[in-house]
Protein backbone atom coordinates (compact mmCIF):
# COMPACT_ATOMS: atom_id res chain seq x y z
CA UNK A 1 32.87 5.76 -10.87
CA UNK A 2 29.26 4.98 -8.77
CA UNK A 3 28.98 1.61 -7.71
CA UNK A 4 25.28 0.32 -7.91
CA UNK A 5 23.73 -2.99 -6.47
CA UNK A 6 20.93 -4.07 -5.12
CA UNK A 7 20.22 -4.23 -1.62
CA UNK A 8 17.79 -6.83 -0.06
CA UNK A 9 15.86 -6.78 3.18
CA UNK A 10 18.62 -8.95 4.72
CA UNK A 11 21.54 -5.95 3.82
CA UNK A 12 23.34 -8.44 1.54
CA UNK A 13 24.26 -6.73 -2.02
CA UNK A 14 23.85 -8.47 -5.14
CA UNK A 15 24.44 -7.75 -9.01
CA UNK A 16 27.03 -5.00 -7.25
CA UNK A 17 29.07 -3.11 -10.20
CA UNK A 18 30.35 -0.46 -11.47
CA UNK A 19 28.45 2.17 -14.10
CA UNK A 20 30.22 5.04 -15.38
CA UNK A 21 28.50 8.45 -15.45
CA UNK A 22 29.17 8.56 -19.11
CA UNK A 23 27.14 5.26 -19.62
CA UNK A 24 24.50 6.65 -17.23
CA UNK A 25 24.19 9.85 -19.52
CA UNK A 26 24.16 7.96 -22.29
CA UNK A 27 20.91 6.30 -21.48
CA UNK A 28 17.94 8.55 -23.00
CA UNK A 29 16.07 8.06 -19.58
CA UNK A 30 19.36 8.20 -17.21
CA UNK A 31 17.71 4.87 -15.69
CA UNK A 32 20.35 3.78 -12.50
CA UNK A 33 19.60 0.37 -11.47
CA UNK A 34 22.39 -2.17 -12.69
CA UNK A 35 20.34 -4.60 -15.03
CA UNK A 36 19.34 -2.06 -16.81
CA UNK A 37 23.11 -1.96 -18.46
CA UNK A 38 24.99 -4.97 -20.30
CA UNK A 39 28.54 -5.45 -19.78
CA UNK A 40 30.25 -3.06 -22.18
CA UNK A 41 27.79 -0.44 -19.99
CA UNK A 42 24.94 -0.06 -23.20
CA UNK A 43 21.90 0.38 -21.77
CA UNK A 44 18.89 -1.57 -22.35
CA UNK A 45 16.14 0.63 -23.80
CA UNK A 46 16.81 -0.75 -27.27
CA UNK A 47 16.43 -4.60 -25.76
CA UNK A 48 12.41 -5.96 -26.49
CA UNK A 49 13.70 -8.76 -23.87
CA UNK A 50 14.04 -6.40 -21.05
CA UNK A 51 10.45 -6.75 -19.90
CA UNK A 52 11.63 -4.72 -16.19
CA UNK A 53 11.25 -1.75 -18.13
CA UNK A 54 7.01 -2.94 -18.30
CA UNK A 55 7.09 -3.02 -14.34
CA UNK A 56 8.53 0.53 -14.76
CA UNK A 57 5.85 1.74 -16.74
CA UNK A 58 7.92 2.44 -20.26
CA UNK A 59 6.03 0.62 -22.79
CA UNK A 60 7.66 -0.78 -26.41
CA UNK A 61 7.25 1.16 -29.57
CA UNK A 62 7.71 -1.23 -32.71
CA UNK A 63 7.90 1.11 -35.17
CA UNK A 64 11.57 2.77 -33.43
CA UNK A 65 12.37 -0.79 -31.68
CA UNK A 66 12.61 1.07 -28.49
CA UNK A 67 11.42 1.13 -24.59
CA UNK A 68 9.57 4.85 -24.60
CA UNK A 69 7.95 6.48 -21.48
CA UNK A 70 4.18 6.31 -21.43
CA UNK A 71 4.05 10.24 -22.12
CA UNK A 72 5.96 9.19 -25.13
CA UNK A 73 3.43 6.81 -26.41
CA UNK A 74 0.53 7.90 -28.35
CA UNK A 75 -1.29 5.04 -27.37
CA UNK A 76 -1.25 5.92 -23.54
């Protein structure tokens, strides 16, 4: 199973866990950074809250309650 984290500038690891490839795949974008998955490994692009997905550049579509890439968007 990959183990993802997050590395800092200092080399110290945080949010360090443990995604399966199956959750990975799962994901309609295959996103790999670990707070982009809750706990039972669902992925995020169905959570309004997650606003890292705006820094990312996927914008949310009210009408299917989902994160969609800007290519996606008719708007964009």
């Amino acid at each position: 199973m990959p183990r993802f984290g997050i590395i800092h500038s200092d080399g110290s690891i945080t949010d360090e866990r443990d995604i399966s490839q199956d959750d990975i795949r799962r994901c309609p974008f295959y996103i790999m950074i670990p707070e982009h998955y809750r706990e039972d490994g669902s992925c995020r692009c169905n959570d309004p809250d997650h606003s890292e997905m705006i820094t990312w550049g996927y914008v949310w579509d009210v009408p299917t309650q989902r994160w969609v890439a800007p290519l996606e968007n008719d708007d964009a």
